[in-house]
PDB file of N, CA and C in Angstrom:
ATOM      1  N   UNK A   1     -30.332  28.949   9.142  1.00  0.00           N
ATOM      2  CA  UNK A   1     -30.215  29.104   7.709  1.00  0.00           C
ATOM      3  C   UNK A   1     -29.763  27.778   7.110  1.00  0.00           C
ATOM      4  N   UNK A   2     -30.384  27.237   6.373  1.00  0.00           N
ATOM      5  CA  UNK A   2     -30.000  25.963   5.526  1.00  0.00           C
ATOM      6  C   UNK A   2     -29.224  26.314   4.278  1.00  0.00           C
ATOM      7  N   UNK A   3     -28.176  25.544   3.997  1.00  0.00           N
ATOM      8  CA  UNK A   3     -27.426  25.626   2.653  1.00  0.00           C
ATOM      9  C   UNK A   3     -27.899  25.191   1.441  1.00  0.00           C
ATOM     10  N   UNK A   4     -29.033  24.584   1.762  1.00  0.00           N
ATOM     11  CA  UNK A   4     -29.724  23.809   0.480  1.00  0.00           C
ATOM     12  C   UNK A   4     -30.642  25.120  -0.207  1.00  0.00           C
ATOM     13  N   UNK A   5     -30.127  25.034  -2.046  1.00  0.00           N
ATOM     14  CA  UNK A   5     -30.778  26.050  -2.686  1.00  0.00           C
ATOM     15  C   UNK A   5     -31.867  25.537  -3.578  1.00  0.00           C
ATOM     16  N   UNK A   6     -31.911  24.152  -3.400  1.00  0.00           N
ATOM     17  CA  UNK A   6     -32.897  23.680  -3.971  1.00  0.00           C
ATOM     18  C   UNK A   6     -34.163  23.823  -3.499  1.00  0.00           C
ATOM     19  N   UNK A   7     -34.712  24.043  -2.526  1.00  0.00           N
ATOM     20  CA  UNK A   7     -36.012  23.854  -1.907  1.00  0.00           C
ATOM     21  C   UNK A   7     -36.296  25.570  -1.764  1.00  0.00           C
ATOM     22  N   UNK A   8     -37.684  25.768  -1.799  1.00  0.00           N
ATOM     23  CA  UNK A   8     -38.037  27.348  -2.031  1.00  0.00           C
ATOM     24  C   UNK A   8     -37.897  27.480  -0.226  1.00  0.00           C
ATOM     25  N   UNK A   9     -37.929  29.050  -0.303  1.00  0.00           N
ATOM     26  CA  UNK A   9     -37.615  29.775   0.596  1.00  0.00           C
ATOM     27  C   UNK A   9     -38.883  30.736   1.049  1.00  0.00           C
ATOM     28  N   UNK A  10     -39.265  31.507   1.807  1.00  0.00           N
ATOM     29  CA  UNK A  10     -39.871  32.427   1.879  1.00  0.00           C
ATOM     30  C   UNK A  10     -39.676  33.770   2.467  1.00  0.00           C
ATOM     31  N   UNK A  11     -38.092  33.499   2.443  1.00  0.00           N
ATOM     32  CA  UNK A  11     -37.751  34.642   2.831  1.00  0.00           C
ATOM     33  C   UNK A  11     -36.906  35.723   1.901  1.00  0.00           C
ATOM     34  N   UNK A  12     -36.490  34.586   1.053  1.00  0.00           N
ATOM     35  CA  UNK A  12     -35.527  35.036  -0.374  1.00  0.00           C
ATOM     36  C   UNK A  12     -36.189  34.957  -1.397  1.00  0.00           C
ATOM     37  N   UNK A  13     -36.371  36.528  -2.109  1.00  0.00           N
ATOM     38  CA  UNK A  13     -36.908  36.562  -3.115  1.00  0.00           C
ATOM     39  C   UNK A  13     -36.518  36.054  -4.418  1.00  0.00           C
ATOM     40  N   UNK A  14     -35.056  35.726  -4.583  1.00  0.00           N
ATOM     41  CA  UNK A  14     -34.879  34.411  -5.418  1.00  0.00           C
ATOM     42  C   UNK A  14     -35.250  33.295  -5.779  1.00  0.00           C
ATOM     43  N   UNK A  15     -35.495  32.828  -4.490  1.00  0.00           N
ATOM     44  CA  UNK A  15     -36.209  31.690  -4.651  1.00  0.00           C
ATOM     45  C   UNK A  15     -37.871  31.758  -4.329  1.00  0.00           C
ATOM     46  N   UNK A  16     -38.607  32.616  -4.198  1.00  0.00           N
ATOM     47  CA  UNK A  16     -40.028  32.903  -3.223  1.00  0.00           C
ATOM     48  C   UNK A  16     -40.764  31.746  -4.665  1.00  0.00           C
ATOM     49  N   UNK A  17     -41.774  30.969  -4.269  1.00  0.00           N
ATOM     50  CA  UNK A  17     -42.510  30.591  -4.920  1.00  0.00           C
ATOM     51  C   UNK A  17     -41.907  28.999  -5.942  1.00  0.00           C
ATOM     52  N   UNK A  18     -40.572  29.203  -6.282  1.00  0.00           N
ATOM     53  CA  UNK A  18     -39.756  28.196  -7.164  1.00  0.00           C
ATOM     54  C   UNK A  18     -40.285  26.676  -6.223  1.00  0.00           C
ATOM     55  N   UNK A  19     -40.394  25.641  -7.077  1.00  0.00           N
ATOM     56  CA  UNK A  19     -40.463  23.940  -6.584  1.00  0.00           C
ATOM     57  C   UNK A  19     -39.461  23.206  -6.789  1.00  0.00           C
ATOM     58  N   UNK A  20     -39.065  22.479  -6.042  1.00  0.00           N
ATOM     59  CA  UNK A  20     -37.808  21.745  -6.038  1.00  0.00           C
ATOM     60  C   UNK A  20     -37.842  21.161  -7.551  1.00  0.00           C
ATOM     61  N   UNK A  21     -37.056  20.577  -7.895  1.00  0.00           N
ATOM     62  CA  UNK A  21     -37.061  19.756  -9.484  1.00  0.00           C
ATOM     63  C   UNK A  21     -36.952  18.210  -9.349  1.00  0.00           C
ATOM     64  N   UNK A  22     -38.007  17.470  -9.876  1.00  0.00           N
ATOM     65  CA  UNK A  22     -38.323  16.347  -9.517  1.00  0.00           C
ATOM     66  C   UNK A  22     -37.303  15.568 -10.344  1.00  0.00           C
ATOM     67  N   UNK A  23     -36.857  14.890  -9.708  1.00  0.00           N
ATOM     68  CA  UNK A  23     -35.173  14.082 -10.328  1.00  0.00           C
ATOM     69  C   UNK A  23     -35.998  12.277 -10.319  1.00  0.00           C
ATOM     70  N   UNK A  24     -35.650  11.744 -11.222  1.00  0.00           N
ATOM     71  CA  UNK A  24     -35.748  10.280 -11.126  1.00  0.00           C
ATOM     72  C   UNK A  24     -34.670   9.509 -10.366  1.00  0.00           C
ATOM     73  N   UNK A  25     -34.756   8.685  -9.849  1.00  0.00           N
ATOM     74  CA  UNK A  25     -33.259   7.661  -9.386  1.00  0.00           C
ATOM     75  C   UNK A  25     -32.556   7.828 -10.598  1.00  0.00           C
ATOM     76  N   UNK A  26     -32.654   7.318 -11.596  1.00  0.00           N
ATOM     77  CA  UNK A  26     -31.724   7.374 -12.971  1.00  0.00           C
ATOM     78  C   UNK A  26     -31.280   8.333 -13.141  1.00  0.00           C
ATOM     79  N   UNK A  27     -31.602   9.920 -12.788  1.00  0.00           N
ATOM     80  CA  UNK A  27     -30.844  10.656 -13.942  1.00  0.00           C
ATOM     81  C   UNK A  27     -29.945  11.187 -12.061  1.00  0.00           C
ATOM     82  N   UNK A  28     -30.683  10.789 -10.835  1.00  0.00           N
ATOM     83  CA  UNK A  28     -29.843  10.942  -9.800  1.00  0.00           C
ATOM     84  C   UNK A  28     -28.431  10.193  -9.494  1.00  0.00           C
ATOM     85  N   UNK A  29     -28.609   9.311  -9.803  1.00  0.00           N
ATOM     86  CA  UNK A  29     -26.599   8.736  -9.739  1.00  0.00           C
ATOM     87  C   UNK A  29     -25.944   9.592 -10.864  1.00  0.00           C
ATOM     88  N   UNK A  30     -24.869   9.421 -10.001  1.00  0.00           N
ATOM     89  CA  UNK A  30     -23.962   9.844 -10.119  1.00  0.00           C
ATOM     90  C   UNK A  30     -22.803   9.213 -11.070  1.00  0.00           C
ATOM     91  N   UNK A  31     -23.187   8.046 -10.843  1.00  0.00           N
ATOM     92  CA  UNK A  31     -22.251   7.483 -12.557  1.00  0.00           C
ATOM     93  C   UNK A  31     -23.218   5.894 -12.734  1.00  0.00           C
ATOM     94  N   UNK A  32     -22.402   5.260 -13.839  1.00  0.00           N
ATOM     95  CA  UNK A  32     -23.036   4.294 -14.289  1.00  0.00           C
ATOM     96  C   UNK A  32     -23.393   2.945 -13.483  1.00  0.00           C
ATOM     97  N   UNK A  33     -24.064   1.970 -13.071  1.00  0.00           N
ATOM     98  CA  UNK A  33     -23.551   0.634 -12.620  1.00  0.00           C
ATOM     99  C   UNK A  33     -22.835   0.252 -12.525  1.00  0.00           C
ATOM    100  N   UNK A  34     -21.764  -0.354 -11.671  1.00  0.00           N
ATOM    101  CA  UNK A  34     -20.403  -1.264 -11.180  1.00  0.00           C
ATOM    102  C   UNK A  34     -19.568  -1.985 -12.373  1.00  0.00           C
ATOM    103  N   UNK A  35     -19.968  -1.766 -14.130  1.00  0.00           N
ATOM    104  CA  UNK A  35     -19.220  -2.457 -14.554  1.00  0.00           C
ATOM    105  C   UNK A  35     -18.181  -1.613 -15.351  1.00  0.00           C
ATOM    106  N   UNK A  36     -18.170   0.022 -15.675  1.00  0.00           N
ATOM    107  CA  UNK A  36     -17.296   0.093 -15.632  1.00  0.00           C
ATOM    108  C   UNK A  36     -15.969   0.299 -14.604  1.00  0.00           C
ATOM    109  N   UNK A  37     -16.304   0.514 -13.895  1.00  0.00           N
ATOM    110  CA  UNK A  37     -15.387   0.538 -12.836  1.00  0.00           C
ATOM    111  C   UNK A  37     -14.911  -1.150 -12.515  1.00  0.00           C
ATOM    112  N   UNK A  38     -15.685  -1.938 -12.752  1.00  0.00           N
ATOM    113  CA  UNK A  38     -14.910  -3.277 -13.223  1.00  0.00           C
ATOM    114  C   UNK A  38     -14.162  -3.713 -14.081  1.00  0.00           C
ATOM    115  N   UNK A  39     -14.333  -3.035 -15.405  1.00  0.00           N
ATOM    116  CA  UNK A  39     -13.598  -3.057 -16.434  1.00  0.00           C
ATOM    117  C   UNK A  39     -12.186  -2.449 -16.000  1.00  0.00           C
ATOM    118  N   UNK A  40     -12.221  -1.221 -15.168  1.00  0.00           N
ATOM    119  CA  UNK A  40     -10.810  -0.559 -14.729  1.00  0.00           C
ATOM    120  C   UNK A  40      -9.701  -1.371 -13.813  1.00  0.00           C
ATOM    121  N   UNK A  41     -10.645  -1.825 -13.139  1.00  0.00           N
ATOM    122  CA  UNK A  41      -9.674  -2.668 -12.107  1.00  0.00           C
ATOM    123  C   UNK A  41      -9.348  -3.789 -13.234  1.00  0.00           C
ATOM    124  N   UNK A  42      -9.902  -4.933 -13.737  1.00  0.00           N
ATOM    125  CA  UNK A  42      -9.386  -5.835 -14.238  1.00  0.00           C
ATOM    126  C   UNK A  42      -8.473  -5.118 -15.736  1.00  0.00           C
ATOM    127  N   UNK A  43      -8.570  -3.947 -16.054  1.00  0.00           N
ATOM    128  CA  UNK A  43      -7.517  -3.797 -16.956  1.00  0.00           C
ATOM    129  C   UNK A  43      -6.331  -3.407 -16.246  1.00  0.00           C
ATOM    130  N   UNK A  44      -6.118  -2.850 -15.136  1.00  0.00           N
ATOM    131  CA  UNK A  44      -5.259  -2.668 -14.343  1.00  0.00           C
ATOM    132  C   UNK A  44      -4.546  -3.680 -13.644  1.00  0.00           C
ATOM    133  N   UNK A  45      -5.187  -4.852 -13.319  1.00  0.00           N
ATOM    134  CA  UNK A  45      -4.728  -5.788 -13.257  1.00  0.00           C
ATOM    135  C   UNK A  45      -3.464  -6.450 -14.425  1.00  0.00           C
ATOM    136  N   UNK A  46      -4.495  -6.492 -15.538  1.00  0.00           N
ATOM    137  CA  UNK A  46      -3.632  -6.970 -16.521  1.00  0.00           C
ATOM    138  C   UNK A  46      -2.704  -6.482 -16.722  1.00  0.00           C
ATOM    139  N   UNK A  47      -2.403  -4.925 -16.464  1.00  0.00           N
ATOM    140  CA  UNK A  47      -1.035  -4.405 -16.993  1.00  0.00           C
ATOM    141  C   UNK A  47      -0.294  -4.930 -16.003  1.00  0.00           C
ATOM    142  N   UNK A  48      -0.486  -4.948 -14.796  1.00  0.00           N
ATOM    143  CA  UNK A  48       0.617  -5.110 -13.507  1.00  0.00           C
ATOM    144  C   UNK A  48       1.108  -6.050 -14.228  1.00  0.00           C
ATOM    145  N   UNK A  49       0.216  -7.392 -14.570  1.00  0.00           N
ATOM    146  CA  UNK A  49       0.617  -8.775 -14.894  1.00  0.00           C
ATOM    147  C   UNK A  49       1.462  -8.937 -15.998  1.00  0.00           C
ATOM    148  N   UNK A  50       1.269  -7.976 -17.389  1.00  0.00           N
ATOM    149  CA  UNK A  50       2.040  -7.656 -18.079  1.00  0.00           C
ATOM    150  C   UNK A  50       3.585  -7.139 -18.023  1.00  0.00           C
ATOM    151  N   UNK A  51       3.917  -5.972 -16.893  1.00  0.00           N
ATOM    152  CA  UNK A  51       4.482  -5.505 -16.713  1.00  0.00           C
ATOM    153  C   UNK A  51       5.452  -6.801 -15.611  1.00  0.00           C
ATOM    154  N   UNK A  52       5.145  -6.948 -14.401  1.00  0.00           N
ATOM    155  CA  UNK A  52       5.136  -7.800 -13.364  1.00  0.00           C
ATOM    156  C   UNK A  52       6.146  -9.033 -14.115  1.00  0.00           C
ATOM    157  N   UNK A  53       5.341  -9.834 -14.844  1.00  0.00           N
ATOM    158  CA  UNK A  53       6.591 -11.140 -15.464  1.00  0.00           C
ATOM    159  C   UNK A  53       7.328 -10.966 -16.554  1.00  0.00           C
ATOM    160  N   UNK A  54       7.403  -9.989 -17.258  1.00  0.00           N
ATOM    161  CA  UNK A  54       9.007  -9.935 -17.856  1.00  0.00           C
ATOM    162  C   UNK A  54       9.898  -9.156 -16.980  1.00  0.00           C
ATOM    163  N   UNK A  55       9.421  -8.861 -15.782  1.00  0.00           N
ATOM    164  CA  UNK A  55      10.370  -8.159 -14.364  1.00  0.00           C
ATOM    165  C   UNK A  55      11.234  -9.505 -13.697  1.00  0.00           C
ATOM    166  N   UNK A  56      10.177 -10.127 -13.491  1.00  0.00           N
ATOM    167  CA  UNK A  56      10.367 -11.469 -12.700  1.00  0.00           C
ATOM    168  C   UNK A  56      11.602 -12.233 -13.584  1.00  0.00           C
ATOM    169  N   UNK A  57      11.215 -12.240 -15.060  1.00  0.00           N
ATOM    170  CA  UNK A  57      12.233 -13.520 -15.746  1.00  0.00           C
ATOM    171  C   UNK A  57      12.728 -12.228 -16.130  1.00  0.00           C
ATOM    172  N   UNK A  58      13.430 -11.364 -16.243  1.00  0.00           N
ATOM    173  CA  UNK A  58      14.465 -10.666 -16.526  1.00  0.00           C
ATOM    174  C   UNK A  58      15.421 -10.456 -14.911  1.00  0.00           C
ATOM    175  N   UNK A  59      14.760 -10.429 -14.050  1.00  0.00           N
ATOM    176  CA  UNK A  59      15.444 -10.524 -12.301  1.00  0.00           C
ATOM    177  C   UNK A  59      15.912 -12.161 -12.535  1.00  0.00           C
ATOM    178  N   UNK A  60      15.680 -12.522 -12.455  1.00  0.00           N
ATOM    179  CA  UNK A  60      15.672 -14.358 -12.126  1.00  0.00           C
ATOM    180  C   UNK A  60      16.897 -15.013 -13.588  1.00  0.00           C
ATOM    181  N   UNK A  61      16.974 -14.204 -15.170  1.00  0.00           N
ATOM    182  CA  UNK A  61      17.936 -14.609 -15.502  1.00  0.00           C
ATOM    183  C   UNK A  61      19.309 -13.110 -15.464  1.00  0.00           C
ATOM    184  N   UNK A  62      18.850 -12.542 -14.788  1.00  0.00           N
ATOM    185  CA  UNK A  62      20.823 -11.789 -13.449  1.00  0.00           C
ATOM    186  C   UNK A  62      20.830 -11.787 -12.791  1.00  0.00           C
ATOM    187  N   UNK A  63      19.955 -12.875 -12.054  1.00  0.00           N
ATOM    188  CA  UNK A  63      20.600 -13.580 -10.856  1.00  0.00           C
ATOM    189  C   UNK A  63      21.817 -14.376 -10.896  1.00  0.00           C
ATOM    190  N   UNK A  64      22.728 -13.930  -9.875  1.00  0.00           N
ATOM    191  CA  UNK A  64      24.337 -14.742  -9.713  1.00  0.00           C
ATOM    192  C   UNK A  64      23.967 -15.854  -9.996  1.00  0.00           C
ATOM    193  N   UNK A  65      24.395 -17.120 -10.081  1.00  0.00           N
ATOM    194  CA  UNK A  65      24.286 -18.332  -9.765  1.00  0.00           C
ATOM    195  C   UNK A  65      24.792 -18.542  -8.183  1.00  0.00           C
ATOM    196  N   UNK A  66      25.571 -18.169  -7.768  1.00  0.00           N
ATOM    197  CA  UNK A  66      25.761 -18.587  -5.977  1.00  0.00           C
ATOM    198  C   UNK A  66      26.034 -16.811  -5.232  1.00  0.00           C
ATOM    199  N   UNK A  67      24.846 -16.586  -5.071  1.00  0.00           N
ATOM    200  CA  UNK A  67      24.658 -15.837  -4.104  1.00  0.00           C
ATOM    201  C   UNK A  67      25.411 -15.367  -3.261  1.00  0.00           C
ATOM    202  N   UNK A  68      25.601 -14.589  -2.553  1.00  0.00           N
ATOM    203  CA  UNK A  68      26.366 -14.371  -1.108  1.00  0.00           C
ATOM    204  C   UNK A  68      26.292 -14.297  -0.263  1.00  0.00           C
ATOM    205  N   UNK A  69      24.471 -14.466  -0.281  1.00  0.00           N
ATOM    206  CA  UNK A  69      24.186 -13.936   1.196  1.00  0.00           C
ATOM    207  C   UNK A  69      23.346 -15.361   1.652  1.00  0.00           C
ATOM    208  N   UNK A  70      24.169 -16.538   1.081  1.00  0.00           N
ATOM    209  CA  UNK A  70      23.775 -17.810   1.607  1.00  0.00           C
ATOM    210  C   UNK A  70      25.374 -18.630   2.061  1.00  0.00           C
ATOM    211  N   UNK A  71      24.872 -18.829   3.486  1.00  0.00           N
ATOM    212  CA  UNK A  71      25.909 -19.561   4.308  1.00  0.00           C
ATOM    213  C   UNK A  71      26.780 -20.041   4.044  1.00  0.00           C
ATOM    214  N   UNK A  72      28.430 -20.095   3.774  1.00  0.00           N
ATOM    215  CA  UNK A  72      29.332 -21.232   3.238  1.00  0.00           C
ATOM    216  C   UNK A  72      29.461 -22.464   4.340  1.00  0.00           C
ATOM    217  N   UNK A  73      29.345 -23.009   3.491  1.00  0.00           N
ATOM    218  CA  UNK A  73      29.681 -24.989   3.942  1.00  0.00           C
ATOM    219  C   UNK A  73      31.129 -24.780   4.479  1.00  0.00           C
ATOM    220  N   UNK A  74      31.194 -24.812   5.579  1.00  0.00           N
ATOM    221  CA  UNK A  74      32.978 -25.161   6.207  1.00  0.00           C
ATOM    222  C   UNK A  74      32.728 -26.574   6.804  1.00  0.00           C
ATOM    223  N   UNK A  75      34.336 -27.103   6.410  1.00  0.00           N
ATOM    224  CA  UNK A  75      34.374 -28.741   6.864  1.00  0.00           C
ATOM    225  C   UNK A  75      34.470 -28.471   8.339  1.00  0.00           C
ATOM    226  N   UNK A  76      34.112 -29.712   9.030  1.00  0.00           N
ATOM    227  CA  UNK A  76      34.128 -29.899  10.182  1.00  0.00           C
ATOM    228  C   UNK A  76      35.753 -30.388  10.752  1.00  0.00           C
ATOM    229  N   UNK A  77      36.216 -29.820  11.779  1.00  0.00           N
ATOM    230  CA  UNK A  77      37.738 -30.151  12.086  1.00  0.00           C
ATOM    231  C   UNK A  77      37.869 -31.163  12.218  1.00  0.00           C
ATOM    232  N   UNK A  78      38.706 -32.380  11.880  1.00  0.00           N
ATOM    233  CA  UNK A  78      38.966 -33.141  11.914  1.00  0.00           C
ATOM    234  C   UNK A  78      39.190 -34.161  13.702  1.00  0.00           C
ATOM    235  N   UNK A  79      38.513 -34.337  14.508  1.00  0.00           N
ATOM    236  CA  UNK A  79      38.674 -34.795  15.606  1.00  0.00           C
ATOM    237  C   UNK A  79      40.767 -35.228  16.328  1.00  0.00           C
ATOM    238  N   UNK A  80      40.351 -34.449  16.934  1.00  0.00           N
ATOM    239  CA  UNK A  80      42.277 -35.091  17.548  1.00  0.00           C
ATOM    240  C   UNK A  80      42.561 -35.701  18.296  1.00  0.00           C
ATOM    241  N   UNK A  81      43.716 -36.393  17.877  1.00  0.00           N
ATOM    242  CA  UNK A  81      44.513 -37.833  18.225  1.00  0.00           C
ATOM    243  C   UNK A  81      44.109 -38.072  20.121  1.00  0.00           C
ATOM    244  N   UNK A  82      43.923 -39.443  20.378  1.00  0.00           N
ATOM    245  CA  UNK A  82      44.097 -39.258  21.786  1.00  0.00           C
ATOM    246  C   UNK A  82      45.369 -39.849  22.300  1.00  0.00           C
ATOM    247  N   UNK A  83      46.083 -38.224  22.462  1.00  0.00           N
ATOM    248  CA  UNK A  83      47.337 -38.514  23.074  1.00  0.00           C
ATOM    249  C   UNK A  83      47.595 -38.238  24.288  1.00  0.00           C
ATOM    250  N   UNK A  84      48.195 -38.570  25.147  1.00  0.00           N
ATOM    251  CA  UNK A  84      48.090 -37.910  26.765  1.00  0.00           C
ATOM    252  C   UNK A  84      49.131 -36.107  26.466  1.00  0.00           C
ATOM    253  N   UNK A  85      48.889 -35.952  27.293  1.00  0.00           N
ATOM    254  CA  UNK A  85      49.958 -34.301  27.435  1.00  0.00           C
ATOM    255  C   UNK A  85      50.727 -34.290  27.990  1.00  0.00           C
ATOM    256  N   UNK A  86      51.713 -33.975  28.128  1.00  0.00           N
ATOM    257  CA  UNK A  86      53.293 -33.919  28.203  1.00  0.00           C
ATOM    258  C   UNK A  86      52.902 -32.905  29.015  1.00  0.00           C
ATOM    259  N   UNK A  87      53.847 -32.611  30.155  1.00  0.00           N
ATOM    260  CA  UNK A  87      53.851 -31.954  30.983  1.00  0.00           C
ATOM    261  C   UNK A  87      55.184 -31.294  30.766  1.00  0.00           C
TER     262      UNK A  87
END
């Protein structure tokens, strides 16, 4: 048994005698040529980009000025005297 109800049958009197319906390529797709769906992505783009850098310069001016989770500078010990050791 095939699922397709388009093509006649001869066993189902529903369909006994009916001809498939001759479709053009054109009215067969299913949506338009690639540009709107181009239009979507590049407007989607733009919002990220919109959205995206007043994120960036609103992060970047509350940023600390000195961080914490960058290394502190400790001086190096001062080298010691050469004295002999006392016993």
């Amino acid at each position: 048994m095939t699922s397709r109800t388009d093509l006649p049958d001869t066993t189902d009197r529903r369909t006994r005698g009916m001809r498939p319906e001759t479709v053009t390529p054109t009215e067969a797709r299913q949506g338009f040529r690639g540009r709107p769906v181009l239009i979507v992505l590049l407007a989607g783009i733009v919002l990220a980009m919109l959205v995206w850098i007043p994120a960036e310069w609103w992060g970047n001016a509350i940023a600390p000025e000195n961080p914490s989770n960058q290394p502190v500078q400790e001086q190096a010990p001062s080298p010691a005297e050469n004295t002999p050791a006392r016993p």
